[in-house]
Protein backbone atom coordinates (compact mmCIF):
# COMPACT_ATOMS: atom_id res chain seq x y z
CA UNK A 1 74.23 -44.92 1.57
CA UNK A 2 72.68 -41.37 2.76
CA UNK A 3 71.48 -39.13 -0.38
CA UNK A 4 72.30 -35.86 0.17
CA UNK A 5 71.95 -32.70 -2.19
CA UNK A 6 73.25 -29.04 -1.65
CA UNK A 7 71.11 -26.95 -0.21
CA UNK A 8 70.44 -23.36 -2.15
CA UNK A 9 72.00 -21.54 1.07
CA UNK A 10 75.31 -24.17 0.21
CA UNK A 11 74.65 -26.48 3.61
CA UNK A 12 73.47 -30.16 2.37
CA UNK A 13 70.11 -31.78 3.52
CA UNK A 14 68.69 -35.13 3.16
CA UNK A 15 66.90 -36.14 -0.23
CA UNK A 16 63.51 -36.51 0.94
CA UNK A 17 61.83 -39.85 0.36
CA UNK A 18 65.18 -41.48 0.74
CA UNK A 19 64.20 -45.59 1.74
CA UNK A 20 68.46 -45.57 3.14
CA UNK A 21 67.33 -42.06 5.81
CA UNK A 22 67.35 -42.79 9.65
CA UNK A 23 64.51 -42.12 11.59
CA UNK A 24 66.82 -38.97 13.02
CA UNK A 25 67.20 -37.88 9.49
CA UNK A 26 63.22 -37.98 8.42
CA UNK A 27 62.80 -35.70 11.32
CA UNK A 28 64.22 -33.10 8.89
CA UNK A 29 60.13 -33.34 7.42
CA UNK A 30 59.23 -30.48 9.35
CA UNK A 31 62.28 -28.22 9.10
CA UNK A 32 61.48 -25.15 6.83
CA UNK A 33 63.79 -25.66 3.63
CA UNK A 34 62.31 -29.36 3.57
CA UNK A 35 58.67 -27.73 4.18
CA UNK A 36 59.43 -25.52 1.13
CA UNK A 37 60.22 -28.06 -0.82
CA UNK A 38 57.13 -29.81 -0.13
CA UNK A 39 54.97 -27.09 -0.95
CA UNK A 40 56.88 -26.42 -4.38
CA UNK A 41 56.54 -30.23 -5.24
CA UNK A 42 52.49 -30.11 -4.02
CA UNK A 43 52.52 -27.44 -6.90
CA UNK A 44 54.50 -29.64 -9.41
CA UNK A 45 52.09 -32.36 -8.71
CA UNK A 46 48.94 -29.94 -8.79
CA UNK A 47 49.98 -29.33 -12.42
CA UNK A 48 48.85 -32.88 -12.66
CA UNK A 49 45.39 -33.15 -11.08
CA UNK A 50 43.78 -31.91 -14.17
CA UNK A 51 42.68 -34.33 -16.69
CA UNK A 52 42.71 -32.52 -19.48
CA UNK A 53 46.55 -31.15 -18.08
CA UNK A 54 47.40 -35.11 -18.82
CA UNK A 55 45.68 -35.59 -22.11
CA UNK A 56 47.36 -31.86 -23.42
CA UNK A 57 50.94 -33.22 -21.93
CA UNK A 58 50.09 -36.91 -23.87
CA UNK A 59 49.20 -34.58 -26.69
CA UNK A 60 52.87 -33.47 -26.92
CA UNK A 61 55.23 -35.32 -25.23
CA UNK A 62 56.78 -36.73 -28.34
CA UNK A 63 56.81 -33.73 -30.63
CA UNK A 64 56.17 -29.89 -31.01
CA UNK A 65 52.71 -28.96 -31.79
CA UNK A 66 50.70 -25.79 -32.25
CA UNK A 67 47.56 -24.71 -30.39
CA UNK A 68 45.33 -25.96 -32.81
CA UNK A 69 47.12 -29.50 -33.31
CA UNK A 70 46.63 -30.07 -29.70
CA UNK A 71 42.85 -29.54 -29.90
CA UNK A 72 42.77 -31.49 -32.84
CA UNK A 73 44.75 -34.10 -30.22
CA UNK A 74 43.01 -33.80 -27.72
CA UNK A 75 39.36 -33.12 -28.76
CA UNK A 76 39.49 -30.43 -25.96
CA UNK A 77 38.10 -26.44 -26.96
CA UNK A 78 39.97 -24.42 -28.18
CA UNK A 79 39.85 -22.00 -24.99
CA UNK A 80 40.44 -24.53 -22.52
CA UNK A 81 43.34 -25.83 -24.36
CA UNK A 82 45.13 -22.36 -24.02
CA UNK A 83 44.37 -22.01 -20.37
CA UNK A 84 45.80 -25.43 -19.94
CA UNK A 85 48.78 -24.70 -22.15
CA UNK A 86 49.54 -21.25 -20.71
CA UNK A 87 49.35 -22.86 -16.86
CA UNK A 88 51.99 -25.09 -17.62
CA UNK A 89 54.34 -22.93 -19.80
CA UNK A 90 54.16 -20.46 -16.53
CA UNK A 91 55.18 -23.48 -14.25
CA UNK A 92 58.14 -24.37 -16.56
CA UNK A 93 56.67 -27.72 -17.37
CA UNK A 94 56.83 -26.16 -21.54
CA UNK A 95 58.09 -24.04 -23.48
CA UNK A 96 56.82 -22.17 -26.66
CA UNK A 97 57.49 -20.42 -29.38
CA UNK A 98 55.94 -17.71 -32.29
CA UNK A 99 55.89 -18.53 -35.85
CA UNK A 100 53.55 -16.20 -37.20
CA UNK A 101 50.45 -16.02 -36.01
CA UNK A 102 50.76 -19.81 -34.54
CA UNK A 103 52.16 -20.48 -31.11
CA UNK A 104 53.62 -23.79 -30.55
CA UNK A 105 54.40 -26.14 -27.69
CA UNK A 106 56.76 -28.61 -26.80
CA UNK A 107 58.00 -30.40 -23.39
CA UNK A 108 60.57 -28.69 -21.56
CA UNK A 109 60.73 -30.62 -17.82
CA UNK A 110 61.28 -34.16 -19.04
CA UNK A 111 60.24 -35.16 -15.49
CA UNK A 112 56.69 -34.07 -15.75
CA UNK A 113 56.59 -37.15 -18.75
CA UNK A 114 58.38 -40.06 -16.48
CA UNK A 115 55.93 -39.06 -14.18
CA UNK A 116 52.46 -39.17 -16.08
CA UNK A 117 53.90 -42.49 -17.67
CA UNK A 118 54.41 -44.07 -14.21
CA UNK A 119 51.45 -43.06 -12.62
CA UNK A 120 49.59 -44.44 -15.73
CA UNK A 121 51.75 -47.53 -16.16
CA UNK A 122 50.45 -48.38 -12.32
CA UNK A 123 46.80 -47.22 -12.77
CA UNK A 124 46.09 -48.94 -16.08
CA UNK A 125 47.90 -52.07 -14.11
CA UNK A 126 45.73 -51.53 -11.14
CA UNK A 127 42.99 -51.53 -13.53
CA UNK A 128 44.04 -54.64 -15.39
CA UNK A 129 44.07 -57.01 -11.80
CA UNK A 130 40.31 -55.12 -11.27
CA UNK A 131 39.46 -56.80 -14.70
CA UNK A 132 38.54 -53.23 -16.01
């Protein structure tokens, strides 16, 4: 069955990645809406080449937590941690909020989760069958 998904201009396109596509349909790679997509989902996964990005979003994935409770996580400095923290609040990945002087954080994109804990699920399995 062909995946399709509305288009922001209101036409549909094929879902990209999609195993049921025809080899006429993955030609749609290199049209411009798909080649914006791919450049928005490079940045989505760019948000993830960081380790300390990963250990901040382990950090709080289950719960709120202020600045300082994520360093205390973490182990990471203080500065760093805000850097890290104010990256992916831009990118939508959190959202925050003031009480008092204390900011804190929580996971607003769900997705960004399901995807650390897959990618780690597979490397800590890869790593397992290396005997590491």
């Amino acid at each position: 069955m062909k995946q399709t998904t509305l288009h922001p201009s209101g036409g549909a396109t094929t879902v990209p990645f999609d195993p049921q596509a025809t080899s006429e349909q993955s030609k749609s790679a290199g049209d411009s809406a798909m080649l914006s997509l791919f450049e928005r989902a490079s940045s989505y996964f760019a948000l993830l080449s960081e380790p300390s990005r990963l250990r901040i979003i382990q950090a709080i994935c289950y719960q709120e937590c202020s600045v300082q409770e994520v360093v205390e996580h973490t182990g990471l400095p203080q500065p760093n941690v805000s850097r890290h923290l104010a990256l992916l609040h831009r990118s939508g990945v959190l959202s925050r909020r003031r009480a008092g002087t204390s900011v804190f954080y929580k996971v607003s994109d769900p997705t960004i989760t399901e995807i650390c804990r897959l990618v780690c699920v597979r490397m800590a399995g890869g790593l397992q069958e290396q005997g590491v």
